[in-house]
N, C-alpha and C. Protein backbone atom coordinates (compact mmCIF):
# COMPACT_ATOMS: atom_id res chain seq x y z
N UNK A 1 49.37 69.92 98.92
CA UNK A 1 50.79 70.13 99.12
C UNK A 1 51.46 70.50 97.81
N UNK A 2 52.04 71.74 97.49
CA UNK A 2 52.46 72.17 96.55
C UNK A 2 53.76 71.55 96.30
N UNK A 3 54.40 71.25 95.45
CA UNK A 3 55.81 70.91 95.38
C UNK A 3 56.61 71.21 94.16
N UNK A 4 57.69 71.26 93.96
CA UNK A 4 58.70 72.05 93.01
C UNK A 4 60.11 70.92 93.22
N UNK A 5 59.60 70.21 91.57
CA UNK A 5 61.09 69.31 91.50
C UNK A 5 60.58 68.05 92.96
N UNK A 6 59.66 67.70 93.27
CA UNK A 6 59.47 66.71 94.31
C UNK A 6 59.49 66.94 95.45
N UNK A 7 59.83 68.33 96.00
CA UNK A 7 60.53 68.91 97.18
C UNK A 7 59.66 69.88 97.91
N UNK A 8 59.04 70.42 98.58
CA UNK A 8 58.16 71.19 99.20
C UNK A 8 59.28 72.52 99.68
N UNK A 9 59.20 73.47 98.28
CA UNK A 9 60.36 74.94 98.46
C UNK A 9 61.22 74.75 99.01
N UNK A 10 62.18 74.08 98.09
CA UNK A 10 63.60 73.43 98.68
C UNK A 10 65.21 74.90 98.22
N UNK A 11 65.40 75.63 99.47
CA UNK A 11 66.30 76.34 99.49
C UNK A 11 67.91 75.81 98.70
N UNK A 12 68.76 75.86 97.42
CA UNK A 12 69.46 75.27 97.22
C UNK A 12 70.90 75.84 97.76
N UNK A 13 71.66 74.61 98.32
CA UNK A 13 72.78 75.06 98.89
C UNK A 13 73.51 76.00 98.79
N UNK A 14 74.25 76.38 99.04
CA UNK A 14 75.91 77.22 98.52
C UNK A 14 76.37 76.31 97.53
N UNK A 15 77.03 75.26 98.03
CA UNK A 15 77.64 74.18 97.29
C UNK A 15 76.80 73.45 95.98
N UNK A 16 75.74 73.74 95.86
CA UNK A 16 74.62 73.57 94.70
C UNK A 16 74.91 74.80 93.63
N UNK A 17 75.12 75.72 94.20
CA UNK A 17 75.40 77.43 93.44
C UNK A 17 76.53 77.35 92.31
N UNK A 18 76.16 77.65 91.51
CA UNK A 18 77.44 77.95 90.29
C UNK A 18 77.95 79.68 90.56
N UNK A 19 78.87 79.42 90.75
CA UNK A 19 79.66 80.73 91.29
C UNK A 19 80.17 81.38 89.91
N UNK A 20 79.54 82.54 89.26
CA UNK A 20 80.13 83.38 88.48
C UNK A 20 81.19 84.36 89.14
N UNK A 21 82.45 84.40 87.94
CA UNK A 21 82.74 85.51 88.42
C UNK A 21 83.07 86.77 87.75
N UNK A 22 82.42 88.04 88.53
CA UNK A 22 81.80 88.70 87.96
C UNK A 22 82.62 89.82 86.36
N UNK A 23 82.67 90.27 85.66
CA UNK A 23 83.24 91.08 84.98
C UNK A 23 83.14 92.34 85.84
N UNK A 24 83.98 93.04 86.11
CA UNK A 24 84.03 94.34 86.84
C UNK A 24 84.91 95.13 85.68
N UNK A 25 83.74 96.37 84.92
CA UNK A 25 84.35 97.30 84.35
C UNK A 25 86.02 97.85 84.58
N UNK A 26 86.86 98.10 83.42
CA UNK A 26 88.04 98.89 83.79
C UNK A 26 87.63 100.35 83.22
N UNK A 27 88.55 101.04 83.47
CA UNK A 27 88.73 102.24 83.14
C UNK A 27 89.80 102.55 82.18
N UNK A 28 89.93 103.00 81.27
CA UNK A 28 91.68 103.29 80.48
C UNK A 28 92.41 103.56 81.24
N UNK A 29 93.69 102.90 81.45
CA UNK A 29 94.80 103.46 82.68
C UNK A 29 94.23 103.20 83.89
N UNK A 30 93.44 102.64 84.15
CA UNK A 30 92.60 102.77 85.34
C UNK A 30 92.58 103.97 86.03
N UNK A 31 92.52 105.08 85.02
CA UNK A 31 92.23 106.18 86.11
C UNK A 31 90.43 106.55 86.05
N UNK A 32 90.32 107.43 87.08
CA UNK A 32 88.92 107.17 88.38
C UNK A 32 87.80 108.34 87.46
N UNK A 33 87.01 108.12 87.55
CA UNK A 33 86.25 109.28 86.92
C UNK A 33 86.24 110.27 87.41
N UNK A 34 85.71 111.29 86.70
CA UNK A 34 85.74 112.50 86.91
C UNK A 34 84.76 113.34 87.66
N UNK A 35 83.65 112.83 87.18
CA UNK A 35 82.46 113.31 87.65
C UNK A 35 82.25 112.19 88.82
N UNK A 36 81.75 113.30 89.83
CA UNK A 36 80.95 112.18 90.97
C UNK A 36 80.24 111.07 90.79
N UNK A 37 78.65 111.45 90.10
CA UNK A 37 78.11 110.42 89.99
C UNK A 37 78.43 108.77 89.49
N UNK A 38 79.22 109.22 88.63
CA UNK A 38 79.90 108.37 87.43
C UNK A 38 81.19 107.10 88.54
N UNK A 39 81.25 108.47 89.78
CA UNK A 39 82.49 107.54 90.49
C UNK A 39 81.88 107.10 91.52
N UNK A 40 80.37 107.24 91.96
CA UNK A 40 80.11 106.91 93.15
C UNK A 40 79.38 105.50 92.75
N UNK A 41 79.27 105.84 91.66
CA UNK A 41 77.87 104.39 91.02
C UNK A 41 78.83 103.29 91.08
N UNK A 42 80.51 103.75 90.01
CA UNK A 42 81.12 101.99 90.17
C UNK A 42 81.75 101.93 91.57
N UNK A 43 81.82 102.67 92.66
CA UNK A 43 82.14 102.04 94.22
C UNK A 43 81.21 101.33 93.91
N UNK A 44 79.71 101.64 94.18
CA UNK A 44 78.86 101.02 94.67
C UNK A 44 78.66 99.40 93.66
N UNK A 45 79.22 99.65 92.31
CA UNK A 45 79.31 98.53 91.74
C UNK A 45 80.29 97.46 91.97
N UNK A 46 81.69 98.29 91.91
CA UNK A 46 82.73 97.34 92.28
C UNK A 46 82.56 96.97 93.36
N UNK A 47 81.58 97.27 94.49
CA UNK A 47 81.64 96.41 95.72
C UNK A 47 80.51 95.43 95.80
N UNK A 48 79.79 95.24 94.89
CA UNK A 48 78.95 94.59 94.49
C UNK A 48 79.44 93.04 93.81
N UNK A 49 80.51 93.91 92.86
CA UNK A 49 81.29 92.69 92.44
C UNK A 49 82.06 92.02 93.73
N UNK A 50 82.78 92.75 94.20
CA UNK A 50 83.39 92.12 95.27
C UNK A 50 83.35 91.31 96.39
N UNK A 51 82.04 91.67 96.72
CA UNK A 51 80.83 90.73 97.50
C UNK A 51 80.44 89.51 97.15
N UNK A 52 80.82 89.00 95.82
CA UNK A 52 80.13 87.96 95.13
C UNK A 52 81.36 87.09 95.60
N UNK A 53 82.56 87.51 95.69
CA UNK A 53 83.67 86.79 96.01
C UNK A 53 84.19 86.15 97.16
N UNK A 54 83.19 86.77 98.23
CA UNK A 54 83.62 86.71 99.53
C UNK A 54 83.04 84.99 99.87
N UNK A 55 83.82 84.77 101.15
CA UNK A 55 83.34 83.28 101.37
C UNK A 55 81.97 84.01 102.35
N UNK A 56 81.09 82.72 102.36
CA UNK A 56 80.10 82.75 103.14
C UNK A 56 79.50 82.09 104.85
N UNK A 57 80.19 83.52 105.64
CA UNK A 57 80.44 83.09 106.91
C UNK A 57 79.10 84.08 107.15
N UNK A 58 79.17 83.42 108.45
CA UNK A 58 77.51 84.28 109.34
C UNK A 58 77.80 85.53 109.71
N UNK A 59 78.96 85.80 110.10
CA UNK A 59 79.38 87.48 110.11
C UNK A 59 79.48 88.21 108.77
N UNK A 60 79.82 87.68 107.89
CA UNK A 60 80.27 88.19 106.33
C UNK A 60 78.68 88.09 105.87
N UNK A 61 77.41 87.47 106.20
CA UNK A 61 76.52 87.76 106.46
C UNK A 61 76.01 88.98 106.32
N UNK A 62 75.64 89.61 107.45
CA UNK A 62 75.25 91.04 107.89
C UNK A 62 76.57 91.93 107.75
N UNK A 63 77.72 91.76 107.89
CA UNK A 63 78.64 92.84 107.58
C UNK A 63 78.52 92.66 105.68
N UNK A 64 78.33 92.21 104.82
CA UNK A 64 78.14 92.65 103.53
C UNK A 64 76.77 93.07 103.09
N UNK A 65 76.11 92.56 103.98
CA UNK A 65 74.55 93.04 103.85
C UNK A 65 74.54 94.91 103.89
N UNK A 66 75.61 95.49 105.15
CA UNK A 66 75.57 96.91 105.21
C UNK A 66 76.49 97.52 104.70
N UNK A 67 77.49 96.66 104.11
CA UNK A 67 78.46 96.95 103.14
C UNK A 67 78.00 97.42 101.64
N UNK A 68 76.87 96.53 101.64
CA UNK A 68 76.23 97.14 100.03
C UNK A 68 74.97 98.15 100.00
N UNK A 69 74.84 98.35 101.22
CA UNK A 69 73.44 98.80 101.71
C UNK A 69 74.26 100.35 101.12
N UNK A 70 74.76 100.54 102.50
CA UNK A 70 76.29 101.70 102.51
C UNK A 70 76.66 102.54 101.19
N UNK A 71 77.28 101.49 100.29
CA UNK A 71 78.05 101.65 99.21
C UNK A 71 76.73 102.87 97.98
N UNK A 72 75.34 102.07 97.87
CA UNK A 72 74.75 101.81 97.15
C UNK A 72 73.99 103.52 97.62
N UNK A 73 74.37 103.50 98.54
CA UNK A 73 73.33 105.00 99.46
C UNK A 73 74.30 106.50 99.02
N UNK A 74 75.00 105.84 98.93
CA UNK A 74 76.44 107.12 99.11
C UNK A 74 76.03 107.57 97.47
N UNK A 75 76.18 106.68 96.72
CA UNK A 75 75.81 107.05 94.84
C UNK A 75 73.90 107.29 95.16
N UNK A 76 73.17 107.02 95.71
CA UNK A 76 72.05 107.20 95.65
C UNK A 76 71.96 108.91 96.12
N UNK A 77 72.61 109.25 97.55
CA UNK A 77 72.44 110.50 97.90
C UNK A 77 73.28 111.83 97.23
N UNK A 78 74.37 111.45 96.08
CA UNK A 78 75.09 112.03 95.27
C UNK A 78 73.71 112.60 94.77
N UNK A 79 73.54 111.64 93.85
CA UNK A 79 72.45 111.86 93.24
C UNK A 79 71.62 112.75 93.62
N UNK A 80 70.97 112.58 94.72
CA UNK A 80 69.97 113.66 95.44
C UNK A 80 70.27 114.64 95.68
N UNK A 81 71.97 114.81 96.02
CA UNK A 81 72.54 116.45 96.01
C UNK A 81 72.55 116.79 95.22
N UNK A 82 73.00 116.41 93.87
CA UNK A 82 72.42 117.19 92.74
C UNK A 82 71.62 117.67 92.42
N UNK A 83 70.74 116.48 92.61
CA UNK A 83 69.51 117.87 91.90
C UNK A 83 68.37 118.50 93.45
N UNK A 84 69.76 118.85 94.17
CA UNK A 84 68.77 119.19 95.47
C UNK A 84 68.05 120.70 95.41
N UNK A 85 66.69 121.14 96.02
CA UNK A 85 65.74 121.96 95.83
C UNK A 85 66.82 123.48 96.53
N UNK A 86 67.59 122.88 97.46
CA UNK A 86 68.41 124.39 98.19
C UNK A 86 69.55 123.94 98.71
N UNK A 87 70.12 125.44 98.60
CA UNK A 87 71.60 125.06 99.86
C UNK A 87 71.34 123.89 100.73
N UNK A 88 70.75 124.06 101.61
CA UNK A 88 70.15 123.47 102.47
C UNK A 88 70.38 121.91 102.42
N UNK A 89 69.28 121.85 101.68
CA UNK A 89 69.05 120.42 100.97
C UNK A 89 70.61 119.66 100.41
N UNK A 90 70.80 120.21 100.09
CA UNK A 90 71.96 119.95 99.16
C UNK A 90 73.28 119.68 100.09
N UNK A 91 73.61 120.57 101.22
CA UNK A 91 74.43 120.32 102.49
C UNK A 91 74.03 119.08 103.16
N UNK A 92 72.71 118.82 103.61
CA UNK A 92 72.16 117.89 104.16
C UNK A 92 72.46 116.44 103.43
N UNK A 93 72.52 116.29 102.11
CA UNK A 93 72.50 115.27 101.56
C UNK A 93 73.88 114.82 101.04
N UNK A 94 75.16 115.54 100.95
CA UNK A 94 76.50 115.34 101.06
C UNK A 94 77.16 114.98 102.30
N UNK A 95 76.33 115.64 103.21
CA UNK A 95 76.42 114.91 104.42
C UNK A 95 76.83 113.59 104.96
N UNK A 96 75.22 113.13 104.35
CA UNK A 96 74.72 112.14 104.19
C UNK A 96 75.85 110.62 103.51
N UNK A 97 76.48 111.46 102.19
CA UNK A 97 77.34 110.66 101.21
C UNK A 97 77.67 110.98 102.43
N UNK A 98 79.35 111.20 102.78
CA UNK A 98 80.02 111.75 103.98
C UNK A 98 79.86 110.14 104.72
N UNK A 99 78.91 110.55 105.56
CA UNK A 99 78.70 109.41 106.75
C UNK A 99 78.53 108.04 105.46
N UNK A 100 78.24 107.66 104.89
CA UNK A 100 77.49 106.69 104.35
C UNK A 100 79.28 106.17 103.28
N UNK A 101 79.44 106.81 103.17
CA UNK A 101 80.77 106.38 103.01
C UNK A 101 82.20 106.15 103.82
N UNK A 102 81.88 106.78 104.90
CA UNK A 102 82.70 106.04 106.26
C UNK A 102 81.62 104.50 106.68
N UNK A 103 80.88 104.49 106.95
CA UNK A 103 80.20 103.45 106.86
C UNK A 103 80.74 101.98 105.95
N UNK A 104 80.35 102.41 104.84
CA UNK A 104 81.36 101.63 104.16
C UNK A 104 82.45 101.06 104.39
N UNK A 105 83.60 102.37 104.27
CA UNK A 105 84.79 102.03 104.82
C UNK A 105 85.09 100.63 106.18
N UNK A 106 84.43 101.57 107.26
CA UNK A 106 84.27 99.94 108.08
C UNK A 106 83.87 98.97 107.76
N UNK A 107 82.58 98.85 106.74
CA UNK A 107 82.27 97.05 106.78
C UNK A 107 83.41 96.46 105.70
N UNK A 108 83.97 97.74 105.19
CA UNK A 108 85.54 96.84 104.42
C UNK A 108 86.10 95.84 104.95
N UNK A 109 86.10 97.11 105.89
CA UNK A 109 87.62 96.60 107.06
C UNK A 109 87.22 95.70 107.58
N UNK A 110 85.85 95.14 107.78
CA UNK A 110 85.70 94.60 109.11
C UNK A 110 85.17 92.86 108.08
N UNK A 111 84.61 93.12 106.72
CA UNK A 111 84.50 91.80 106.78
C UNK A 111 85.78 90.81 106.42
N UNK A 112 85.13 89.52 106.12
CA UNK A 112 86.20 88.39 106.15
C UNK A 112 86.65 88.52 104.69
N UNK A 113 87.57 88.41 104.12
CA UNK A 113 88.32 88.58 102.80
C UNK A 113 88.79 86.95 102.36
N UNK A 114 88.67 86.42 103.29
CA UNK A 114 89.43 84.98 102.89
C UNK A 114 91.05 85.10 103.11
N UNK A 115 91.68 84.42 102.43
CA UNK A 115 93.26 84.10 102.52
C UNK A 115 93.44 84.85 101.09
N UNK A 116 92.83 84.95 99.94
CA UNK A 116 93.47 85.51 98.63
C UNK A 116 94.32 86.61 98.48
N UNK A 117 95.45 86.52 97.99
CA UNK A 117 95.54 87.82 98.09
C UNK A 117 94.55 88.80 96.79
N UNK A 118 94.13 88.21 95.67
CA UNK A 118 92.82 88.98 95.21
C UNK A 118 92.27 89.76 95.81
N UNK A 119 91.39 89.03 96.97
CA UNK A 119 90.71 89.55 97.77
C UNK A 119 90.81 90.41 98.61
N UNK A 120 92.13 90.21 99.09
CA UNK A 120 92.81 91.15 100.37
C UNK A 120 93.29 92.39 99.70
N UNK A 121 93.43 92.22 98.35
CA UNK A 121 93.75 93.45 97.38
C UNK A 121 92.81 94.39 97.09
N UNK A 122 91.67 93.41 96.79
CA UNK A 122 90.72 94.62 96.07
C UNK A 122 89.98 95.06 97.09
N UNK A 123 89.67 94.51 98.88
CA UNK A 123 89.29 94.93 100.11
C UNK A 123 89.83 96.22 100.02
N UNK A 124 91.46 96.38 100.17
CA UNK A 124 92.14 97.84 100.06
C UNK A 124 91.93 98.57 99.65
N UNK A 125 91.54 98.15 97.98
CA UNK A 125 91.76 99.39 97.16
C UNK A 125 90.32 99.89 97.36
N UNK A 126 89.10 99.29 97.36
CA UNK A 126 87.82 100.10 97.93
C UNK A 126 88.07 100.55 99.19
N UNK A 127 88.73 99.81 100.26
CA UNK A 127 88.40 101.22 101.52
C UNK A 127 89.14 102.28 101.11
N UNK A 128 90.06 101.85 100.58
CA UNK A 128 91.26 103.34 100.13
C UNK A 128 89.95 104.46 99.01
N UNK A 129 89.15 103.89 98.51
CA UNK A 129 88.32 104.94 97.55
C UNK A 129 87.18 105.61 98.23
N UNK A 130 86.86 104.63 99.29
CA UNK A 130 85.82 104.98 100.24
C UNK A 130 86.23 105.94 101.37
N UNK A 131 87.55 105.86 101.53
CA UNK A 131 88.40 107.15 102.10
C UNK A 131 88.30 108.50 101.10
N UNK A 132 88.86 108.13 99.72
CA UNK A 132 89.09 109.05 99.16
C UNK A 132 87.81 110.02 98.74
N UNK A 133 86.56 109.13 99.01
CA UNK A 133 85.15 109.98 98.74
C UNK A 133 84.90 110.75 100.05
N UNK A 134 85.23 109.69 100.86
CA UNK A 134 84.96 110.87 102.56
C UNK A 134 85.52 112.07 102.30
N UNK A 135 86.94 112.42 102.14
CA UNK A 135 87.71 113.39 101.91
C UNK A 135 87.29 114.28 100.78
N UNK A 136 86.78 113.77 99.81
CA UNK A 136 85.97 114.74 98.86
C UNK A 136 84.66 115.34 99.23
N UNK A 137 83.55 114.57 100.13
CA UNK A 137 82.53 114.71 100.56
C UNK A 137 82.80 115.75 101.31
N UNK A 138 84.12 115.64 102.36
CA UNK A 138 84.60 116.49 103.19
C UNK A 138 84.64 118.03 102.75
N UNK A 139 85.57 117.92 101.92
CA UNK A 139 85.90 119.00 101.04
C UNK A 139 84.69 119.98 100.15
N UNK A 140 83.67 119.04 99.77
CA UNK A 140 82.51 120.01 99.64
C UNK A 140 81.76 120.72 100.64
N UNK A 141 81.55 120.06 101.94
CA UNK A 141 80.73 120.13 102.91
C UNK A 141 81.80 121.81 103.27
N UNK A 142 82.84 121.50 103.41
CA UNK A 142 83.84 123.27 104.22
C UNK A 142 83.31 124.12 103.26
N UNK A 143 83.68 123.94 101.49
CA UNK A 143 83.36 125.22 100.53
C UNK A 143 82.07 125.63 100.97
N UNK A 144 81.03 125.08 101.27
CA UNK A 144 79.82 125.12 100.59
C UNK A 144 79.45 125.68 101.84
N UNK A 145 79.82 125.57 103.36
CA UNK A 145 79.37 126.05 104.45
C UNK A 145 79.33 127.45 104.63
């Protein structure tokens, strides 16, 4: 019988957890970057941070589970449009951002924020950015067609 601390792989609580909280980069003026990549990486970061904040309910569960899944895909498939092999390729994978950032947007909306207004603040201001990438995603997908 293997054991760790007396305990046979003892899972430690929530309430055992030391809750950091997190440093989330600013920007000067807080204005947004310029370049895609650069703006798709801190969504996917600032919602990373933001996640750490949330209380821990069984729905907030799986809705942040695809909330970061989401976030993290949209800067992953930027990426891949860049350095994509063709038109083609390259349509296909903005797309991709596109959907994967409406995606997002809903598990904003949809998870639990708590009572803070912190929380209920910075919920906004990412779906509001996760809008504002759809609409850019958008906007490449018409030129480029």
């Amino acid at each position: 019988m293997d054991t760790a601390c007396g305990s046979k792989f003892q899972i430690p609580s929530a309430k055992s957890q030391v809750r950091v909280k997190p440093q989330v980069p600013k920007m000067k003026d807080d204005a947004k970057p310029r370049d895609l990549e650069d703006r798709t990486f801190r969504f996917a970061e600032l919602v990373r941070g933001f996640v750490m904040q949330l209380p821990r309910t069984i729905s907030n569960t799986e809705d942040v589970r695809q909330l970061v899944r989401s976030s993290g895909s949209v800067a992953a498939n930027w990426i891949e449009a860049d350095e994509a092999l063709s038109r083609k390729d390259f349509l296909m994978r903005v797309k991709i951002c596109r959907k994967e950032a409406k995606e997002g947007r809903l598990f904003l909306r949809l998870v639990d924020a708590g009572l803070t207004k912190t929380t209920l603040g910075t919920r906004d201001e990412l779906a509001a950015e996760a809008r504002e990438l759809t609409l850019i995603f958008s906007s490449i997908i018409s030129k480029s067609e």
